[in-house]
Protein backbone atom coordinates (compact mmCIF):
# COMPACT_ATOMS: atom_id res chain seq x y z
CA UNK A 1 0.00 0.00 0.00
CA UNK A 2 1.09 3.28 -0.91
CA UNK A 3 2.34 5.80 2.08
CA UNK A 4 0.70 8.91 2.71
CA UNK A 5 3.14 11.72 2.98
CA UNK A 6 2.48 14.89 4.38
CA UNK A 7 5.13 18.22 3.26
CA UNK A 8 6.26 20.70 5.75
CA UNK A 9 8.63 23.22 4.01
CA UNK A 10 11.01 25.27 5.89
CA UNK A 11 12.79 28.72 4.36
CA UNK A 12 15.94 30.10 4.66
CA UNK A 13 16.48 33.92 6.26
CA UNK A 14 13.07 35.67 5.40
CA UNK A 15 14.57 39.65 5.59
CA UNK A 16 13.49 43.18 4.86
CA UNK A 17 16.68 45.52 4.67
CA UNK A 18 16.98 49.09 3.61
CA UNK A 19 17.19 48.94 -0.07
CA UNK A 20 13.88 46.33 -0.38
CA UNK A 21 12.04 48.55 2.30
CA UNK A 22 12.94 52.30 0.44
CA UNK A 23 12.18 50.12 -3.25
CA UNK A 24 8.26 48.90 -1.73
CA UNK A 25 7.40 52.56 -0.82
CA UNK A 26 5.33 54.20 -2.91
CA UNK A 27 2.32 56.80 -2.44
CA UNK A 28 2.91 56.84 1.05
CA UNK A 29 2.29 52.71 1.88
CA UNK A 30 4.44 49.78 1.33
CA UNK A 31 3.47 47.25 -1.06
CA UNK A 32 5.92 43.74 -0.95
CA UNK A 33 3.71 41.32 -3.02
CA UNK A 34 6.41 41.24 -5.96
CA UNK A 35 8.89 39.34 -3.19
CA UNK A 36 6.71 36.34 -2.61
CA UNK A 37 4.63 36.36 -6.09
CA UNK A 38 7.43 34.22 -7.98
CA UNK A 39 7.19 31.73 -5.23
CA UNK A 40 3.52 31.32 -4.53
CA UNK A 41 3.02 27.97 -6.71
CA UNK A 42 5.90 26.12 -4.77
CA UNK A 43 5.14 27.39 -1.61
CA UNK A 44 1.33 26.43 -2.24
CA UNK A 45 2.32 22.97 -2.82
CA UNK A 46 3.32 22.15 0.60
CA UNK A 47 1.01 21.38 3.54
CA UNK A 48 2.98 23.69 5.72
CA UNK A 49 5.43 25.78 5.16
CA UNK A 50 7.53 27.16 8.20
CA UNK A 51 9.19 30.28 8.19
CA UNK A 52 12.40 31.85 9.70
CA UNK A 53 11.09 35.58 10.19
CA UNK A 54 14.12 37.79 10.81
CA UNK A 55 13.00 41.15 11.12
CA UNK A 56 10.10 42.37 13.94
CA UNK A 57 6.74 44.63 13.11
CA UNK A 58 7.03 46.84 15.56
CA UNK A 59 4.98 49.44 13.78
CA UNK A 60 5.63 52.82 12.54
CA UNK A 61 5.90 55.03 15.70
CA UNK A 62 9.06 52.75 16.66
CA UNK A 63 10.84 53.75 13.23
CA UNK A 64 11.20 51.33 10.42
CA UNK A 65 14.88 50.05 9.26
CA UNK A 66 17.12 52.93 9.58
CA UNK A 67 20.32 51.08 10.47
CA UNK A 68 22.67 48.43 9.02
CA UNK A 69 21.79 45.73 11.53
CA UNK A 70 18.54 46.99 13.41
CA UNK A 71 15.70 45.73 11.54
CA UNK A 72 11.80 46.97 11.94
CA UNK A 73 9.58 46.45 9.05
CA UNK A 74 5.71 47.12 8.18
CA UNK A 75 2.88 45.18 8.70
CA UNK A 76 2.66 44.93 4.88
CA UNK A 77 5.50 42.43 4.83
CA UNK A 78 3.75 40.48 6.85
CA UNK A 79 0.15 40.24 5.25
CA UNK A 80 1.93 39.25 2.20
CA UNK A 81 3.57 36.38 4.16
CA UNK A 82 0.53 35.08 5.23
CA UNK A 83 -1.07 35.46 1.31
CA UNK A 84 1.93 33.52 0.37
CA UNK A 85 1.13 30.07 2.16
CA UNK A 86 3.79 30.76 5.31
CA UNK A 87 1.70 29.20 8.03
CA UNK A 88 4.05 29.17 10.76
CA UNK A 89 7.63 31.44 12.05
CA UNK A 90 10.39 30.45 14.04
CA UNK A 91 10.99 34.26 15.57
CA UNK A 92 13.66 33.53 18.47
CA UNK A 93 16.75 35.13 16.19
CA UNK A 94 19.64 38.28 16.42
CA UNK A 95 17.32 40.77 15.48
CA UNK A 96 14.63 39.51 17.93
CA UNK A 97 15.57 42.85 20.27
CA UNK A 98 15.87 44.85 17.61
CA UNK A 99 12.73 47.29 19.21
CA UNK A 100 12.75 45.59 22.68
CA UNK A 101 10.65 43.78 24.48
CA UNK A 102 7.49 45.73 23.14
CA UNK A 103 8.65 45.15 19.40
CA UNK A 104 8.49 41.51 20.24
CA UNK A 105 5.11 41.57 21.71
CA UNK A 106 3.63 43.68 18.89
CA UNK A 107 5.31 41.39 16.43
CA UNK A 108 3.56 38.32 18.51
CA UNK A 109 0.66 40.13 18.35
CA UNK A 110 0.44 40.93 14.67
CA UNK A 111 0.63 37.74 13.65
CA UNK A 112 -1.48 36.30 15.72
CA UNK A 113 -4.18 38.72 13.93
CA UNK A 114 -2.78 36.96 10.44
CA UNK A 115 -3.20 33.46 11.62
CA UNK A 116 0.58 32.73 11.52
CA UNK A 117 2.00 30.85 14.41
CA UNK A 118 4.94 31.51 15.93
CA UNK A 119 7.67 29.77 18.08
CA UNK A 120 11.19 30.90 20.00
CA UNK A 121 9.58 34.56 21.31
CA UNK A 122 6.82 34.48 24.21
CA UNK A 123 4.68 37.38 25.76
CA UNK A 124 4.65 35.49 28.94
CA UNK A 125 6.54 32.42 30.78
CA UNK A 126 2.88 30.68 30.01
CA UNK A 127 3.55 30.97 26.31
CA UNK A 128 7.23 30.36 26.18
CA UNK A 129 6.52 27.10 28.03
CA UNK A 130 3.64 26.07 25.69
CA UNK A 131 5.12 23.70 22.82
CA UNK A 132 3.81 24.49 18.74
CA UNK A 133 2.81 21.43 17.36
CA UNK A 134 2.05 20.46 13.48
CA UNK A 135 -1.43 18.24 13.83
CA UNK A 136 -0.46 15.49 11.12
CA UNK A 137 -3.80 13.40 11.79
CA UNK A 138 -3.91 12.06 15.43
CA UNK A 139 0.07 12.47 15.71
CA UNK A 140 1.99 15.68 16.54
CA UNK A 141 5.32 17.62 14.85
CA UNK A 142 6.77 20.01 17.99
CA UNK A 143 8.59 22.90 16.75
CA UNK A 144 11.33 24.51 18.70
CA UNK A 145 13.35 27.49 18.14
CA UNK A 146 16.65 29.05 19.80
CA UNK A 147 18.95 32.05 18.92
CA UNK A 148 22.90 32.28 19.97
CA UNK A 149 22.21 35.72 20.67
CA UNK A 150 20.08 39.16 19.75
CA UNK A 151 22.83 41.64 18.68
CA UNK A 152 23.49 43.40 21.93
CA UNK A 153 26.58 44.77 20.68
CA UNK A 154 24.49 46.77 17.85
CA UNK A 155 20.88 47.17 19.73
CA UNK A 156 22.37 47.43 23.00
CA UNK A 157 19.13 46.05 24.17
CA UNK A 158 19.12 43.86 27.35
CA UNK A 159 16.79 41.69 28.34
CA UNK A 160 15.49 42.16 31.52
CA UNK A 161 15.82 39.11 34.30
CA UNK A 162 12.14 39.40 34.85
CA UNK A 163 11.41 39.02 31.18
CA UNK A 164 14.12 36.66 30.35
CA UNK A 165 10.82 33.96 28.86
CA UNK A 166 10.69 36.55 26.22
CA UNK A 167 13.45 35.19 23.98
CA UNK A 168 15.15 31.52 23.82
CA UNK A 169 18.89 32.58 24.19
CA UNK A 170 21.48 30.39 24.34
CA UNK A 171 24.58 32.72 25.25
CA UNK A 172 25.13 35.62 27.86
CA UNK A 173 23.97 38.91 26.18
CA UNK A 174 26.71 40.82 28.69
CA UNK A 175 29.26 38.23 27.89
CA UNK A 176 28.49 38.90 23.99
CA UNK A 177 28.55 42.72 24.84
CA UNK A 178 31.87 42.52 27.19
CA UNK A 179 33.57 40.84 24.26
CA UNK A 180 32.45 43.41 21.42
CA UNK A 181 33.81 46.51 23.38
CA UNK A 182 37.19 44.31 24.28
CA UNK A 183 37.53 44.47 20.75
CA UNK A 184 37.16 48.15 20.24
CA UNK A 185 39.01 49.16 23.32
CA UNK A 186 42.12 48.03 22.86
CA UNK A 187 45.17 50.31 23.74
CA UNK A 188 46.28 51.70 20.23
CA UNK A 189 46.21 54.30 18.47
CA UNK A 190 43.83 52.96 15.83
CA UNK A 191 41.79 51.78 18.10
CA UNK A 192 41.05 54.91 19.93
CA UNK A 193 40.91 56.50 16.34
CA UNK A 194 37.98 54.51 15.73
CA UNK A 195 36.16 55.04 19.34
CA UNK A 196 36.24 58.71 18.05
CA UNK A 197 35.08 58.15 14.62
CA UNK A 198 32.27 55.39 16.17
CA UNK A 199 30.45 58.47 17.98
CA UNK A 200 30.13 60.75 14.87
CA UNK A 201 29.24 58.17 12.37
CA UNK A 202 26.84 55.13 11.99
CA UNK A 203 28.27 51.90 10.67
CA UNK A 204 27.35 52.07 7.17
CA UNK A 205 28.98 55.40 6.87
CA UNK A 206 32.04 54.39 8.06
CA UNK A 207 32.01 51.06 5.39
CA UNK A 208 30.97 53.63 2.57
CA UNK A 209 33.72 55.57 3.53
CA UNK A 210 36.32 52.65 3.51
CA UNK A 211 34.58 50.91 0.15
CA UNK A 212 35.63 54.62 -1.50
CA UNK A 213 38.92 54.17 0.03
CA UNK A 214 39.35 50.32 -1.51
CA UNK A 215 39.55 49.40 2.70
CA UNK A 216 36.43 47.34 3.21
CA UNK A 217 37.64 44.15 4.26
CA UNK A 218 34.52 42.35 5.50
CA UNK A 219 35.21 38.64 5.83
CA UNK A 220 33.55 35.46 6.90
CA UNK A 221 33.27 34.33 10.16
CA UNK A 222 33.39 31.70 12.76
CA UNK A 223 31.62 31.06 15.37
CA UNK A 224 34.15 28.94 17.19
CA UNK A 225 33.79 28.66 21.03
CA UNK A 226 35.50 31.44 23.19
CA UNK A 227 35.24 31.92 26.99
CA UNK A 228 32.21 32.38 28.29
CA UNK A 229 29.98 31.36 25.65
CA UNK A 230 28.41 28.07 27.40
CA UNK A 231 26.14 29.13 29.55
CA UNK A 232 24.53 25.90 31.28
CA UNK A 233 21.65 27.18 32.56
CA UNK A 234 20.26 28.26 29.20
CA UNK A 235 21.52 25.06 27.54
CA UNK A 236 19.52 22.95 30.39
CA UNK A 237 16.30 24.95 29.47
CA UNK A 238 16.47 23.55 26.09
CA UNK A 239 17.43 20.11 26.49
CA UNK A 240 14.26 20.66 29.22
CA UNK A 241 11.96 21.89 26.29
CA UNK A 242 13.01 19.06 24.27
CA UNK A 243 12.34 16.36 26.49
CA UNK A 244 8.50 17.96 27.11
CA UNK A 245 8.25 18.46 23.80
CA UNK A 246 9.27 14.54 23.00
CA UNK A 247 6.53 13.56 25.82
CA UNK A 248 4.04 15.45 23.70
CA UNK A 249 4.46 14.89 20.53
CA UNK A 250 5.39 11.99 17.93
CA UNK A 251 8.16 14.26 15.85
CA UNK A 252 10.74 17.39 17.13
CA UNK A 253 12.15 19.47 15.12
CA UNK A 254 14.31 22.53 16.23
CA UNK A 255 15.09 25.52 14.29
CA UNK A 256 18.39 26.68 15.66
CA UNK A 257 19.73 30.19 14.55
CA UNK A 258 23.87 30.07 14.91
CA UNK A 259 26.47 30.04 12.89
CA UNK A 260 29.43 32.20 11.20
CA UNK A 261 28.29 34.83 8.55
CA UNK A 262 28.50 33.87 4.82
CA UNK A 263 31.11 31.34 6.16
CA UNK A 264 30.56 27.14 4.81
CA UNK A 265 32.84 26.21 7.74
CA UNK A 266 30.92 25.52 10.99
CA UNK A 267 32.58 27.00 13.95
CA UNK A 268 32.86 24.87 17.20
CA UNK A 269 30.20 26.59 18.88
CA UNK A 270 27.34 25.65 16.49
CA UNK A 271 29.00 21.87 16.11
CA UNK A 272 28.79 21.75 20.18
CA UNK A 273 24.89 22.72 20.11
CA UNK A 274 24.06 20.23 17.14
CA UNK A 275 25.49 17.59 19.70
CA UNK A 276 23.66 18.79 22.57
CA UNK A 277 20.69 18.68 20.64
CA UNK A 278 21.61 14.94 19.25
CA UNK A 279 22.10 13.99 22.59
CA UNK A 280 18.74 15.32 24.06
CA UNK A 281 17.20 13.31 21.00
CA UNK A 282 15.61 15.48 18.13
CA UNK A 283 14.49 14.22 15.10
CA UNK A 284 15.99 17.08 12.97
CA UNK A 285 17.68 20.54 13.36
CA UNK A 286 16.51 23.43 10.97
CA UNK A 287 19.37 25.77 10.69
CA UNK A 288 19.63 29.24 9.51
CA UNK A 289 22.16 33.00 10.25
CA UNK A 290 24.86 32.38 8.27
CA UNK A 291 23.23 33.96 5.09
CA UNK A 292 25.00 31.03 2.81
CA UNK A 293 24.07 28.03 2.58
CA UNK A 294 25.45 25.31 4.42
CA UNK A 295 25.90 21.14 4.55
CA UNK A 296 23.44 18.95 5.27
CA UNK A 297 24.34 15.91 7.94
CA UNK A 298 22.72 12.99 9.30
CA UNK A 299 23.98 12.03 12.71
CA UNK A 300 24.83 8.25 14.15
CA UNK A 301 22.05 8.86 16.09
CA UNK A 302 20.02 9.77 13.15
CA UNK A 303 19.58 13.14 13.76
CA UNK A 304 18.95 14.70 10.18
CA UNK A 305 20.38 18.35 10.19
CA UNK A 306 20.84 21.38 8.03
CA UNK A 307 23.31 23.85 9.33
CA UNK A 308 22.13 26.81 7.16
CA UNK A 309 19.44 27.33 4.18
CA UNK A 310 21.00 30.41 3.45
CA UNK A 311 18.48 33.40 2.80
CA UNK A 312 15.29 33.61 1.63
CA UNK A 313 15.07 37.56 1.25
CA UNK A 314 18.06 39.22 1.31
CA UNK A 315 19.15 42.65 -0.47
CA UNK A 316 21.62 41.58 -2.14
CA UNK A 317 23.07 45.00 -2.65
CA UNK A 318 23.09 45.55 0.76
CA UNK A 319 27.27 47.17 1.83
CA UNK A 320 27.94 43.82 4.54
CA UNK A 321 26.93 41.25 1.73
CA UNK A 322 30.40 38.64 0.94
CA UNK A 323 29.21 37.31 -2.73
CA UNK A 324 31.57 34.46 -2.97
CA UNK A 325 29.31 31.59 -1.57
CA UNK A 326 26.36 33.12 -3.36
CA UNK A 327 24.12 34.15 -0.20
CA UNK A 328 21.07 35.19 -3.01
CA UNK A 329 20.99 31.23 -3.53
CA UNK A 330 18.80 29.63 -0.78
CA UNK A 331 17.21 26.18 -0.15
CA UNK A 332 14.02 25.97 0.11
CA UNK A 333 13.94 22.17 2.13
CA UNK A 334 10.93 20.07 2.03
CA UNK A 335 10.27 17.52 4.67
CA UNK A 336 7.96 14.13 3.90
CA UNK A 337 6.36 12.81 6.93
CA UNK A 338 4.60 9.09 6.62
CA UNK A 339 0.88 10.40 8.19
CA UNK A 340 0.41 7.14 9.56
CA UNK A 341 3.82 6.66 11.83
CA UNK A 342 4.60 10.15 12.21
CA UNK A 343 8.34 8.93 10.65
CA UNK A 344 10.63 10.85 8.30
CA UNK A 345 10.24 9.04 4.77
CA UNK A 346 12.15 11.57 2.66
CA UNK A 347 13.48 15.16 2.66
CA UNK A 348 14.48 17.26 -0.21
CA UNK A 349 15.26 20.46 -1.22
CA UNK A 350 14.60 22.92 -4.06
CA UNK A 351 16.80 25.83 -4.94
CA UNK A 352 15.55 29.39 -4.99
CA UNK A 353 16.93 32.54 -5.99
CA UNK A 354 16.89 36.59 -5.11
CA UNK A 355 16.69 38.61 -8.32
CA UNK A 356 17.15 42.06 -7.24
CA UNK A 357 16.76 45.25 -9.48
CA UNK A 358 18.54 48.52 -9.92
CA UNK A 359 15.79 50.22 -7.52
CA UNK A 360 16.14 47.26 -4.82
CA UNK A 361 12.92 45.78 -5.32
CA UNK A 362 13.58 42.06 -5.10
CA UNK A 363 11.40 38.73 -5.69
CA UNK A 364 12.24 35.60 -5.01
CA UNK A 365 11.97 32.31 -7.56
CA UNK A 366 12.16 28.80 -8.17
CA UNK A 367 16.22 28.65 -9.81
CA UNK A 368 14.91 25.91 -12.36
CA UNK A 369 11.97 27.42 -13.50
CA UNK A 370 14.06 30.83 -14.40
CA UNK A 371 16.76 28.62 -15.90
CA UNK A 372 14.59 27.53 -18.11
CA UNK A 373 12.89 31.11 -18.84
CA UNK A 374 16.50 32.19 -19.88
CA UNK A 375 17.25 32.59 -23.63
CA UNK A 376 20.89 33.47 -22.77
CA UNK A 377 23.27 30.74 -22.95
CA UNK A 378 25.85 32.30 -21.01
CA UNK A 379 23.03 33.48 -18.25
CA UNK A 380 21.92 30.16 -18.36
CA UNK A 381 25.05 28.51 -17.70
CA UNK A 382 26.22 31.07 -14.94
CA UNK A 383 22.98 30.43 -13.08
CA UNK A 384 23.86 26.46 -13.10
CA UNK A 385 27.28 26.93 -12.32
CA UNK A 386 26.19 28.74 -9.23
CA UNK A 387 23.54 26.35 -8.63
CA UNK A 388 25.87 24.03 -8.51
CA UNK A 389 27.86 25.55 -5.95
CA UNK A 390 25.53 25.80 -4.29
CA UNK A 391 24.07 22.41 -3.83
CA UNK A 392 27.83 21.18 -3.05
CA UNK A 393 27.99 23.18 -0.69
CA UNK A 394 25.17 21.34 1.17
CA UNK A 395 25.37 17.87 0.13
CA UNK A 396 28.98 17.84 -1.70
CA UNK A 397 30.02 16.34 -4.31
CA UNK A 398 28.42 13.33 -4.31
CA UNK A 399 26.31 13.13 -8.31
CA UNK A 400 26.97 14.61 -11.47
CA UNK A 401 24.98 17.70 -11.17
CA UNK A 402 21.58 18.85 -13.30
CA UNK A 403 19.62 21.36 -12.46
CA UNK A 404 16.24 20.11 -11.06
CA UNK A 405 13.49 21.34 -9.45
CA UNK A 406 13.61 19.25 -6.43
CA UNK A 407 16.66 17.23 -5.28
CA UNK A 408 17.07 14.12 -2.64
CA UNK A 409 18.85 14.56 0.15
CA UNK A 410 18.25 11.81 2.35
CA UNK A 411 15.78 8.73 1.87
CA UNK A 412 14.61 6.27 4.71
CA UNK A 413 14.71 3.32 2.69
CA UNK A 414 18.31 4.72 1.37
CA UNK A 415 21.34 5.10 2.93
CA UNK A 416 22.95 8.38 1.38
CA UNK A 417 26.64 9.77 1.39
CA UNK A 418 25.35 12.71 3.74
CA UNK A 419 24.85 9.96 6.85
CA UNK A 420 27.07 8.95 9.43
């Protein structure tokens, strides 16, 4: 007898930056359908389709996206999230903080009104202890969702100790901040050059200023494990929420924002929290904050893991963005769930891709269907050549590749060169 499968689809980075938020602005409103109209078939073939919202709705009186890395974005955004099939968003992320406490409640709040439900933020230790579930028939998906951190070195927002159910954090936001300004205060003379400079000029002035100058060095980087980064107490929460969440439901998945930016290496840090996780017993880890995609991995335990699906709306003309590892090239992965046992039978992955014009308005699309839209033989081929890339960089270089709408990356009754 044939097994009945049931899709949940999880997306890479979903952002709203500067040049995509000035682009949607017109006659005084913002409109954003042209991001997610490309993508609406694909999406809409999926029973669910889970979301990694990095940005907060905050709403207009808290200012919209001014800075590099302190994101708040209109309501707009996301209404046409909801229009385009995205039925549930993992929100615990850096940019979480971005408006405080109260942008995370309005945020909450706002989707809530939508019908979108959310995991990783909480209005109240009530709701941060309640665990999202899928309904797949009588059995249950949990969904769980932890951040590294929430930026405190660019927000400079702390989370107060009576709120602390508001976010799931994994590391000390004064340990983050203590080593930011160690970094800035050393005892040089460049280094007290650029304290002066820091309190006269934003951040994206001073990397205009050093792209004019050919002295914008921005490089990958690693999240490897430094003092003070393990906090047990927050690491004991999780493997806590895990083991409810396994008493409750049939499947656990956890979305897990870490990682080095636009870097395939994974740093030590994110390696030790994929084993904590193992160890504790999910079924599969949903990663994403790198901005590039990275490898996929099944575990001895069995543990099926993606480090990062890269982003699903970027601007990619945005002054921080490294190109080399394509970060406008993003996975959308599906996940095929046997409705019956509540087991993984199959996961896959399609490739999408940000097309961004002169103005900053970007959509986002399927990368096979536009290869095949392309008359250009040399557009073509560059578009498969970074496809390619792409792909090896999550599953390596295991098949001759073709582009293809939808590719295999792991099989129950097959034992592929991504396990062990």
């Amino acid at each position: 007898m044939e097994k009945k499968l049931y899709k949940i689809s999880f997306t890479g980075d979903i952002m709203c930056e500067k040049p995509l938020l000035k682009a949607a602005h017109k006659n005084g409103d913002y409109n954003f359908s042209y991001v997610f109209e490309n993508i609406l078939s694909l999406l809409h073939e999926s029973k669910v389709v889970v979301g990694n919202l990095e940005t907060v709705f905050a709403g207009k009186k808290c200012g919209y996206t001014k800075e590099l890395y302190s994101f708040n974005t209109p309501d707009n955004f996301a209404i046409e999230m909801k229009k385009a099939g995205i039925h549930y968003v993992s929100t615990a992320n850096n940019h979480c903080l971005d408006r405080g406490v109260y942008g995370i409640n309005r945020t909450l709040n706002l989707l809530d009104d939508l019908g979108i439900k959310h995991f990783g933020t909480a209005r109240s230790q009530e709701e941060r202890d309640k665990i999202v579930t899928i309904d797949i028939g009588e059995k249950k998906v949990a969904l769980l969702s932890y951040t590294y951190g929430t930026n405190i070195e660019d927000n400079h927002v702390y989370l107060p100790k009576d709120k602390a159910y508001a976010v799931n954090m994994l590391k000390s936001q004064k340990n983050e901040e203590s080593k930011f300004y160690q970094t800035i205060n050393k005892n040089n003379f460049r280094s007290r050059l650029s304290k002066r400079i820091r309190k006269f000029t934003s951040l994206e002035q001073r990397m205009k200023i050093k792209r004019r100058l050919g002295i914008l060095h921005n490089n990958p980087k690693i999240d490897n494990i430094t003092k003070g980064d393990i906090v047990e107490e927050n690491i004991a929460k999780m493997k806590q929420d895990v083991e409810r969440a396994k008493d409750l439901a049939d499947l656990v998945i956890v979305c897990l924002h870490s990682g080095g930016l636009f870097n395939q290496e994974i740093g030590t840090y994110t390696e030790y929290i994929m084993q904590e996780l193992e160890n504790a017993g999910v079924d599969m880890v949903i990663g994403n904050h790198p901005h590039v995609v990275q490898k996929f991995h099944v575990f001895e335990s069995g543990m099926k893991a993606v480090y990062s699906l890269g982003n699903f709306s970027i601007s990619p003309s945005s002054i921080y963005i490294i190109h080399e590892n394509h970060p406008e090239i993003s996975v959308l992965m599906h996940v095929y769930i046997n409705i019956d046992t509540c087991e993984i039978e199959k996961i896959t992955g399609s490739l999408l891709k940000i097309m961004e014009n002169k103005n900053g308005m970007l959509t986002v699309v399927e990368a096979m269907s536009l290869y095949n839209k392309l008359s250009s033989n040399i557009a073509k081929k560059e578009l498969r050549d970074n496809c390619e890339k792409v792909y090896s960089q999550l599953v390596g270089n295991r098949e001759i590749f073709t582009m293809k709408k939808e590719y295999t990356l792991w099989e129950k009754s097959k034992r592929l060169e991504t396990e062990g």
